[in-house]
Protein backbone atom coordinates (compact mmCIF):
# COMPACT_ATOMS: atom_id res chain seq x y z
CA UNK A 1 8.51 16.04 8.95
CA UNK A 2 8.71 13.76 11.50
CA UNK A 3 4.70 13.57 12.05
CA UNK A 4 3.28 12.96 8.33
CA UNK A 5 4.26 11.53 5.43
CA UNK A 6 3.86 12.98 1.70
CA UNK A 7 3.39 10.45 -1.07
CA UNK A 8 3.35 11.66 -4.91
CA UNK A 9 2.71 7.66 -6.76
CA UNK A 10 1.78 6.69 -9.74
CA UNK A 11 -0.42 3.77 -10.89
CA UNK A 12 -1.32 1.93 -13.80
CA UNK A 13 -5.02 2.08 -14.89
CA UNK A 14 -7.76 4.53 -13.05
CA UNK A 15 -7.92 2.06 -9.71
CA UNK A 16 -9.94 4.02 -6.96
CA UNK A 17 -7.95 6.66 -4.77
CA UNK A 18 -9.16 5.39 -1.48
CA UNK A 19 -8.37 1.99 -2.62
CA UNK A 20 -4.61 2.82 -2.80
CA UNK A 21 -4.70 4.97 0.10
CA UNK A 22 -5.80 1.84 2.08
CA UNK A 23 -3.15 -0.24 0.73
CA UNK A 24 -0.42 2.00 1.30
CA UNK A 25 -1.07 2.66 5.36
CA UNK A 26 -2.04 -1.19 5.41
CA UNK A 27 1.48 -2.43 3.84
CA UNK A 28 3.07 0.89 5.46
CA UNK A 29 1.71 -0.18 9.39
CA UNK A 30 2.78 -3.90 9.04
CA UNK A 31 6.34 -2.81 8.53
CA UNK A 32 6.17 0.13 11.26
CA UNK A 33 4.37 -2.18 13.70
CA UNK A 34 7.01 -5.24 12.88
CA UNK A 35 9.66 -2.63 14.08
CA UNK A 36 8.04 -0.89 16.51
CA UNK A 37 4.96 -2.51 17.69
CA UNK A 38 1.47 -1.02 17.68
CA UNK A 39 1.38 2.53 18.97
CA UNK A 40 -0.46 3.68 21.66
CA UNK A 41 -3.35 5.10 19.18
CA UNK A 42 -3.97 1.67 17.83
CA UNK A 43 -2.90 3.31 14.30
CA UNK A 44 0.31 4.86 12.90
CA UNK A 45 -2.54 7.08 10.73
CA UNK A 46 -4.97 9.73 10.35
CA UNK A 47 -8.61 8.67 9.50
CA UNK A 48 -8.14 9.72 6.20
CA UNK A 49 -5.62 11.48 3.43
CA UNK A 50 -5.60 13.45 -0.07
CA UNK A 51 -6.34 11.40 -2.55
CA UNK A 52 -6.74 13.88 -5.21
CA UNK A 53 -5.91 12.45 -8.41
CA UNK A 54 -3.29 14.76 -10.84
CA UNK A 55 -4.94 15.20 -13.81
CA UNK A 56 -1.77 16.68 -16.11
CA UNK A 57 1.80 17.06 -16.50
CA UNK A 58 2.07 20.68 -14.21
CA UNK A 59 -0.10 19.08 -11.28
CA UNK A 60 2.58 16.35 -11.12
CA UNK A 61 5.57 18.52 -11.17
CA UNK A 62 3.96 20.65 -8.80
CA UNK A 63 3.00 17.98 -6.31
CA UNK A 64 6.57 16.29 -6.72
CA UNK A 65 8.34 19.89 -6.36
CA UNK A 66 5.80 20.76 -2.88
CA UNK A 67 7.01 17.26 -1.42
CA UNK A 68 10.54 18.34 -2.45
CA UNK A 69 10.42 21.60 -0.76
CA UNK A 70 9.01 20.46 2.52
CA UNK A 71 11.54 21.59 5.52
CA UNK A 72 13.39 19.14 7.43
CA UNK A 73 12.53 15.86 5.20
CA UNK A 74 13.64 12.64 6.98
CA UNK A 75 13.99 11.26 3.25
CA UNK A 76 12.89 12.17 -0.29
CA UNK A 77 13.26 9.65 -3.19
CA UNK A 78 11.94 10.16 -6.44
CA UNK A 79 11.82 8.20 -9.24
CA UNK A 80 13.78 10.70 -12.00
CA UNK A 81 13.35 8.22 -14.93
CA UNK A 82 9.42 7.73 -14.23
CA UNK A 83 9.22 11.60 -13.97
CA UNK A 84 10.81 12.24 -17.11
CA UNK A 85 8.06 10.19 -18.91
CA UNK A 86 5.53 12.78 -17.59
């Protein structure tokens, strides 16, 4: 998975999916392009990204266990304390 990036996040409140998407690639390209500098694209990202909210328990697990099972992560780190609140 050296090409894409799988987020499973949580957040306080019903704030708008896009909104968070945003904010994440924003805060995510200012440390990639601090390290790396710009890439040639102009962006580290795709135009856009699932931002399908999980509306229960099982669609969390399930999202959480499809970024788990992904071959050849660089890194996986989940939060087991926030997931046992689910």
């Amino acid at each position: 998975m050296v090409n894409h990036v799988h987020w499973v996040v949580g957040v306080i409140g019903d704030p708008n999916p896009s909104k968070i998407l945003g904010d994440l690639k924003a805060y995510g390209s200012r440390a990639l392009n601090r390290v790396w500098g710009k890439p040639p694209s102009g962006t580290w990202w795709t135009y856009d990204g699932s931002k399908r909210k999980l509306g229960n328990e099982a669609a969390i697990r399930n999202a959480v266990k499809y970024v788990q099972d992904q071959a050849h992560p660089l890194i996986t780190w989940i939060n087991e304390e926030a997931l046992a609140k689910v």
